[in-house]
N, C-alpha and C. Protein backbone atom coordinates (compact mmCIF):
# COMPACT_ATOMS: atom_id res chain seq x y z
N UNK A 1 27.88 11.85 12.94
CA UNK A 1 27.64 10.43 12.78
C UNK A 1 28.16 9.74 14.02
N UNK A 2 27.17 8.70 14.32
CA UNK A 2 27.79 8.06 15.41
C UNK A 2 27.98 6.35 15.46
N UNK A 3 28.95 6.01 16.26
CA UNK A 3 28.64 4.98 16.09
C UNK A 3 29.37 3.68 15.24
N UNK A 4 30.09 4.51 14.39
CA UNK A 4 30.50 4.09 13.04
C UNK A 4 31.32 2.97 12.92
N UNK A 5 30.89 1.40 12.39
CA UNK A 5 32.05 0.43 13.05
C UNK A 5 32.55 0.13 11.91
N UNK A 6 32.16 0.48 10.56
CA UNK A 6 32.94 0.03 9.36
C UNK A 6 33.40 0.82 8.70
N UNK A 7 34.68 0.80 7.60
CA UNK A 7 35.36 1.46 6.99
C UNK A 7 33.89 2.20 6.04
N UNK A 8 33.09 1.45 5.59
CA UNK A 8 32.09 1.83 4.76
C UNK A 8 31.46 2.83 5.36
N UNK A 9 31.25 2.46 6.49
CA UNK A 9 30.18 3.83 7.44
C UNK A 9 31.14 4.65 7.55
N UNK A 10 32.39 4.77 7.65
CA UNK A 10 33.04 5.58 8.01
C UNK A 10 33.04 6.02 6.68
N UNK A 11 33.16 6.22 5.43
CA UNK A 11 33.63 7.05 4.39
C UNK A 11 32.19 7.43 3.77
N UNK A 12 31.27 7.23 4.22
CA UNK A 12 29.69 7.37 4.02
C UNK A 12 29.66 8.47 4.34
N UNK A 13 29.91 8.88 6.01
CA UNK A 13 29.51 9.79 6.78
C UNK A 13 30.03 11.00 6.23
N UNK A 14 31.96 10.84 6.15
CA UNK A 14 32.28 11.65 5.11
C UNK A 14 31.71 12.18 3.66
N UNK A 15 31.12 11.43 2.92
CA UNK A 15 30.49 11.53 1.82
C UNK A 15 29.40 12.71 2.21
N UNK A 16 28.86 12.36 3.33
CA UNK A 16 27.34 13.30 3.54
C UNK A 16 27.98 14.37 3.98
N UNK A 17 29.28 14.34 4.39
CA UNK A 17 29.27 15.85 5.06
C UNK A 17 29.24 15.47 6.68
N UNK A 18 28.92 14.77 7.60
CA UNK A 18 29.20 14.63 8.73
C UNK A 18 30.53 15.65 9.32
N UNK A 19 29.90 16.54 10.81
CA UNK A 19 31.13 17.26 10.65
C UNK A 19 32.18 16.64 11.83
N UNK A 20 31.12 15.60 12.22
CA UNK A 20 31.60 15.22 13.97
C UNK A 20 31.27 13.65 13.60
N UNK A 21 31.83 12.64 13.99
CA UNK A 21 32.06 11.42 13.67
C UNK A 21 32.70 10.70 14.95
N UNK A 22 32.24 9.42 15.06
CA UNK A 22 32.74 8.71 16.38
C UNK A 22 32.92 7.18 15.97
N UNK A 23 33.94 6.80 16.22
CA UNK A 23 34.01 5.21 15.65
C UNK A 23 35.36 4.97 16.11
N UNK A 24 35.69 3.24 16.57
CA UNK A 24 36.58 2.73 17.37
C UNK A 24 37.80 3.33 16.53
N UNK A 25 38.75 3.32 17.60
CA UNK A 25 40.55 2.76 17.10
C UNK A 25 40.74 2.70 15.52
N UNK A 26 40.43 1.32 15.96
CA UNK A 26 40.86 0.64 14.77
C UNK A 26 40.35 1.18 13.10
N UNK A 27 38.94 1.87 13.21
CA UNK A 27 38.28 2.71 11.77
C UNK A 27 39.26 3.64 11.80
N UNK A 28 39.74 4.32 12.37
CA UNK A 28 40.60 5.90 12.21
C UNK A 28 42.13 5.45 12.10
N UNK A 29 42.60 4.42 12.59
CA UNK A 29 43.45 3.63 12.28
C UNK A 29 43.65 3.00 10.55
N UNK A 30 42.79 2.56 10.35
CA UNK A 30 42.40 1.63 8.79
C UNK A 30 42.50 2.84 7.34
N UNK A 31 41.92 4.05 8.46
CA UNK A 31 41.71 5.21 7.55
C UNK A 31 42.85 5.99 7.41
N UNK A 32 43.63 6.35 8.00
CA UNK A 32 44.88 6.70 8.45
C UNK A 32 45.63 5.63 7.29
N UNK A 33 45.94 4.34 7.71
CA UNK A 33 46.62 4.04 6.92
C UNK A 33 46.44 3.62 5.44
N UNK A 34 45.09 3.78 5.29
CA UNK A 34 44.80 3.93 3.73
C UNK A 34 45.04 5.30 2.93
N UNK A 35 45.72 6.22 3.78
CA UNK A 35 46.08 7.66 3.11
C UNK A 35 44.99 8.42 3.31
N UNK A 36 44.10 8.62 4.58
CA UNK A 36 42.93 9.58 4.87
C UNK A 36 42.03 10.22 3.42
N UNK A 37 41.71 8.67 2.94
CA UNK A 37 40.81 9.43 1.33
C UNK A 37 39.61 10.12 1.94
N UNK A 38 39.21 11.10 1.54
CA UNK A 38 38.02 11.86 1.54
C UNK A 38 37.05 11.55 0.59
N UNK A 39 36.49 11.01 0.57
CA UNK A 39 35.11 10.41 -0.83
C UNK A 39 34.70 11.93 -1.50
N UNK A 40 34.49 11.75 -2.78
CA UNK A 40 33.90 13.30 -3.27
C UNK A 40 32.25 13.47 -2.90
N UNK A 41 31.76 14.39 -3.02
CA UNK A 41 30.64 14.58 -2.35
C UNK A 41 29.73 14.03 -3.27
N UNK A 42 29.12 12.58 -3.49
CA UNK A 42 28.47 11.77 -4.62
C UNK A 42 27.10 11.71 -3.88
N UNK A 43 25.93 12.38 -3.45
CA UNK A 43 24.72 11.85 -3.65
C UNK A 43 24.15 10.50 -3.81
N UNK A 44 24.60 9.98 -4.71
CA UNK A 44 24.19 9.06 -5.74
C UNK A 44 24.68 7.35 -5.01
N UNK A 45 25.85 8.10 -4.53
CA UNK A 45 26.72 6.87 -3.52
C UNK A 45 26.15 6.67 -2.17
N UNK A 46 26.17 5.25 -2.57
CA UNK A 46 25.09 4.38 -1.11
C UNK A 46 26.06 3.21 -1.01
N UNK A 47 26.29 2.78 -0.05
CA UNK A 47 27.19 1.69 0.55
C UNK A 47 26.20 0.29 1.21
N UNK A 48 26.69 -0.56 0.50
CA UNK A 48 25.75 -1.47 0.69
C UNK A 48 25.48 -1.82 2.41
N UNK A 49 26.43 -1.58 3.32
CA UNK A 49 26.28 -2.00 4.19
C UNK A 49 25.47 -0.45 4.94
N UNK A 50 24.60 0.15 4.08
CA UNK A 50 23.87 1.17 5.25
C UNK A 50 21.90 0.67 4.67
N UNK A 51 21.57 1.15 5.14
CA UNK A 51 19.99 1.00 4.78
C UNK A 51 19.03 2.10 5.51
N UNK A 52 17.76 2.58 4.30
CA UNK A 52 17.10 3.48 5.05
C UNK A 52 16.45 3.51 6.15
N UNK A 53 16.62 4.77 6.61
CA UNK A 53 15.65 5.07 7.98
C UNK A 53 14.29 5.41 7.68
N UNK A 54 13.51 4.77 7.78
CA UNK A 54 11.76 5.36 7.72
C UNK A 54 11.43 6.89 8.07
N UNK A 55 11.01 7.52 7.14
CA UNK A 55 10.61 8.62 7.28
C UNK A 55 9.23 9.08 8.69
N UNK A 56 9.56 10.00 9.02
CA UNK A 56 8.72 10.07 10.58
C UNK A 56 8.22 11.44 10.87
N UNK A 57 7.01 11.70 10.59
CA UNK A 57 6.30 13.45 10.81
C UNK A 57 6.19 13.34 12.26
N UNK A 58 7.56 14.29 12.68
CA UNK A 58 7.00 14.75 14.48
C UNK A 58 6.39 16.08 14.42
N UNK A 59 5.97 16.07 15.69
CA UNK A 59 5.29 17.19 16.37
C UNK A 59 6.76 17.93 16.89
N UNK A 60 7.23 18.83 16.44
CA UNK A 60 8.53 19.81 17.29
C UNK A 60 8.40 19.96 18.12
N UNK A 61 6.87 20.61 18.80
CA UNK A 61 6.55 21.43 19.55
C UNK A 61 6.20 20.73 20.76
N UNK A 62 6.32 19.63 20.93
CA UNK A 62 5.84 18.67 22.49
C UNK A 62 7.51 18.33 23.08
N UNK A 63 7.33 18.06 24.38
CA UNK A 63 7.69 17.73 25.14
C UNK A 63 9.19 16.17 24.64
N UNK A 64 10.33 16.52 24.62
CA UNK A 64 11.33 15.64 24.39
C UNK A 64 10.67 14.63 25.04
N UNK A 65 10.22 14.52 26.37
CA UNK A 65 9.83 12.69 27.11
C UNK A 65 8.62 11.92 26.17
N UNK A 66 7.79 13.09 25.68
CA UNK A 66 6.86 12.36 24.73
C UNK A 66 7.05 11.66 23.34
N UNK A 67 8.60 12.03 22.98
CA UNK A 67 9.11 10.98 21.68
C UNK A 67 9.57 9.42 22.47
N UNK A 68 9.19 8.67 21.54
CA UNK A 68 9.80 6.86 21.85
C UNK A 68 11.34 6.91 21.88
N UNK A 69 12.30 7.31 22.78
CA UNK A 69 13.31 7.10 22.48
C UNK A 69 13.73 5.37 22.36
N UNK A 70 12.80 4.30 22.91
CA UNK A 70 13.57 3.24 22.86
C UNK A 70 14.30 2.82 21.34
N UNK A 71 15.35 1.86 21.62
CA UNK A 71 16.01 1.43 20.61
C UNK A 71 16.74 -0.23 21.68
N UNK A 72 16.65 -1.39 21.43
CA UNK A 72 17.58 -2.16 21.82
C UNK A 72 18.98 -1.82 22.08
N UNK A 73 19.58 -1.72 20.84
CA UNK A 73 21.07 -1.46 21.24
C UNK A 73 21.12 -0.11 21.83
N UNK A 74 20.38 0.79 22.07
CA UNK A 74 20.44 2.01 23.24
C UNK A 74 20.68 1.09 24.51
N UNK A 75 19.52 0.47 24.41
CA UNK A 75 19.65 0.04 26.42
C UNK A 75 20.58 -1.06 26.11
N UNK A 76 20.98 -2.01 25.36
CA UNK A 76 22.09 -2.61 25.59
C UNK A 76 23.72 -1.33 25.53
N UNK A 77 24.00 -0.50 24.95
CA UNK A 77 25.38 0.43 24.97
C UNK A 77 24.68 1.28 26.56
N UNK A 78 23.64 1.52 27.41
CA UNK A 78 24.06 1.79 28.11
C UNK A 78 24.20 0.80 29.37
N UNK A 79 23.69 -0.51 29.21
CA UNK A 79 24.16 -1.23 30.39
C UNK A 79 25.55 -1.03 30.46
N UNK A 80 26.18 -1.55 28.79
CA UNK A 80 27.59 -2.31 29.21
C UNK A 80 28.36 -0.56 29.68
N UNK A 81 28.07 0.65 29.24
CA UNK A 81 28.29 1.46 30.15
C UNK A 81 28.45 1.95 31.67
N UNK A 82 27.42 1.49 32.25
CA UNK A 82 27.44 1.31 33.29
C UNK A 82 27.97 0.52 34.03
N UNK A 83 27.88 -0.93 33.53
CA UNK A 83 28.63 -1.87 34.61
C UNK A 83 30.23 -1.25 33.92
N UNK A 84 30.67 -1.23 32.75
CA UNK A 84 32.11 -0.66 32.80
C UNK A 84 32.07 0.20 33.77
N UNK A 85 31.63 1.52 34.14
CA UNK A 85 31.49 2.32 34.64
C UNK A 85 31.98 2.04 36.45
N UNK A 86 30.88 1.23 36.57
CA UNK A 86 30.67 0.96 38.16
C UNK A 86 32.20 -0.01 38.89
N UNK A 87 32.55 -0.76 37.36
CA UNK A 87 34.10 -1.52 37.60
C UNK A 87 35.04 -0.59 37.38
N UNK A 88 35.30 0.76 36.67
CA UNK A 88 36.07 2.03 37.08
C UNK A 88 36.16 2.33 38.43
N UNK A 89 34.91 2.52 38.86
CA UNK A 89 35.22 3.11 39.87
C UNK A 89 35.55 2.40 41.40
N UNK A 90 34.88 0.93 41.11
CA UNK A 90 35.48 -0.29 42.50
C UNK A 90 36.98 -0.02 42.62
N UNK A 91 37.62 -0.17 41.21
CA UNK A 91 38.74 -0.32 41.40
C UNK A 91 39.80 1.02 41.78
């Protein structure tokens, strides 16, 4: 799971089984000090703050450049990447 900015997404991911998880400070912090609960493995449990992804029949077999990777917040997380990036290294 990636990405994860709320306590909700964060105990979601857990729920599904996520084995690798990425989310600020402060979620692993919040979680930590709520006593690291582990959610039981509920199916059934949906967190209001997630919503479905549209189901999508690819082709496996073509070429990675031929899927749409765009997404907005892709090219916005990698600008502010980069200019962080490029102010690492001026300094």
């Amino acid at each position: 799971s990636a990405s994860l900015r709320t306590m909700a997404h964060f105990l979601d991911s857990l729920r599904c089984g996520a084995d690798i998880a990425t989310a600020p400070y402060k979620i692993l912090k919040e979680w930590g000090e709520s006593g690291m609960p582990i959610p039981d493995d509920n199916k059934n449990a949906k967190s209001s703050a997630l919503s479905l992804i549209p189901y999508q029949n690819l082709n496996i077999n073509q070429s990675w450049r031929e899927y749409d990777l765009h997404h907005e917040l892709t090219n916005k997380g990698l600008e502010k990447f980069a200019t962080d990036w490029n102010n690492l290294i001026k300094n």
